[in-house]
Protein backbone atom coordinates (compact mmCIF):
# COMPACT_ATOMS: atom_id res chain seq x y z
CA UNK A 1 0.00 0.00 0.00
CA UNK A 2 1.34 3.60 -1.19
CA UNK A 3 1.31 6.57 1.35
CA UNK A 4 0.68 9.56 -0.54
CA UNK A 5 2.97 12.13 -0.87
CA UNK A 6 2.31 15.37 1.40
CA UNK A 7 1.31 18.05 -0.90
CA UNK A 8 3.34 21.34 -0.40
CA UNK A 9 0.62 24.64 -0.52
CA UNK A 10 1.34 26.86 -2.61
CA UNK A 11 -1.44 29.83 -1.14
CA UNK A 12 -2.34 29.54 2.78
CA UNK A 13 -4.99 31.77 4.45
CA UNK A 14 -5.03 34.98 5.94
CA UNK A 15 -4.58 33.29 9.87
CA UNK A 16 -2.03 30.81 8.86
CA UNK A 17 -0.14 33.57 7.10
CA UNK A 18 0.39 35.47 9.87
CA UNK A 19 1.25 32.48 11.76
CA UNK A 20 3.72 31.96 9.41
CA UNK A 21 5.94 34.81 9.48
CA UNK A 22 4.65 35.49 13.65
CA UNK A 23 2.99 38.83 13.32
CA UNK A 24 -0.78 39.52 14.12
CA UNK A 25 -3.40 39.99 11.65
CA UNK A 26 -3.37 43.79 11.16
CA UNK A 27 0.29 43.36 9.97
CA UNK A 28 -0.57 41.42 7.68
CA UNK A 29 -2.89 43.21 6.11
CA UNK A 30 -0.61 46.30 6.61
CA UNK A 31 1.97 44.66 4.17
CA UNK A 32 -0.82 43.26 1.40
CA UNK A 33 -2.20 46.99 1.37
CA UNK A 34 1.76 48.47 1.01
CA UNK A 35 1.80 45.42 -1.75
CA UNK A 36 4.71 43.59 -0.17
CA UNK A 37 2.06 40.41 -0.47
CA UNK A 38 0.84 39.23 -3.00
CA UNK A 39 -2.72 37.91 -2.38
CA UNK A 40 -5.11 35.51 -4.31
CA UNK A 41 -8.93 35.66 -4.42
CA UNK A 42 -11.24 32.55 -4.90
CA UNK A 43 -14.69 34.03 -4.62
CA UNK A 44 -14.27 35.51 -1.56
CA UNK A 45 -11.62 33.75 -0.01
CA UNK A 46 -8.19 35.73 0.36
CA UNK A 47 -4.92 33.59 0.20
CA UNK A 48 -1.40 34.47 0.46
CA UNK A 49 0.80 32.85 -2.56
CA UNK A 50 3.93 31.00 0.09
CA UNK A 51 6.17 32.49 -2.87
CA UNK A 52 5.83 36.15 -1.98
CA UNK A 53 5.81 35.19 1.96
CA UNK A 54 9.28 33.61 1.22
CA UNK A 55 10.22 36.56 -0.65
CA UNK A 56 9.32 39.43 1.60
CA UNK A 57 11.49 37.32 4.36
CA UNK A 58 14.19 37.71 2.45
CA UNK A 59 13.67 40.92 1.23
CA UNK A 60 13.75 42.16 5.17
CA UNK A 61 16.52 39.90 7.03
CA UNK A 62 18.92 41.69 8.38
CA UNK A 63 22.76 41.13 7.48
CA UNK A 64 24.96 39.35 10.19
CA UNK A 65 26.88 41.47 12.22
CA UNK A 66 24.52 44.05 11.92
CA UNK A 67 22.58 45.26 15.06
CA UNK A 68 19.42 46.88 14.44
CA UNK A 69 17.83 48.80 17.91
């Protein structure tokens, strides 16, 4: 008998989002508003695409050796 394969999401909702990347909801939203999130509708269901999640990350880490206060 097979076990099938976990399937890796590709959009996550708005909660799980947040969860994510550990900020609250209102963040969140913050960032889709400035448009560093890129967000997908399905009727009215919002989703965040895990691509621009990963991408803001690394658009905001910090160096090493640098010490932000």
């Amino acid at each position: 008998m097979t076990v099938p394969q976990p399937v890796e999401r590709i959009c996550v909702r708005i909660n799980d989002a947040a969860r994510m990347i550990g900020i609250g909801r209102t963040k969140l939203y913050e960032l889709i508003a400035s448009g560093e999130l890129e967000t997908v509708k399905f009727g009215k269901a919002t989703r965040i695409t895990t691509a621009s999640l990963e991408e803001m990350v690394r658009r905001r880490r910090v160096p090493r050796g640098s010490c932000e206060q």
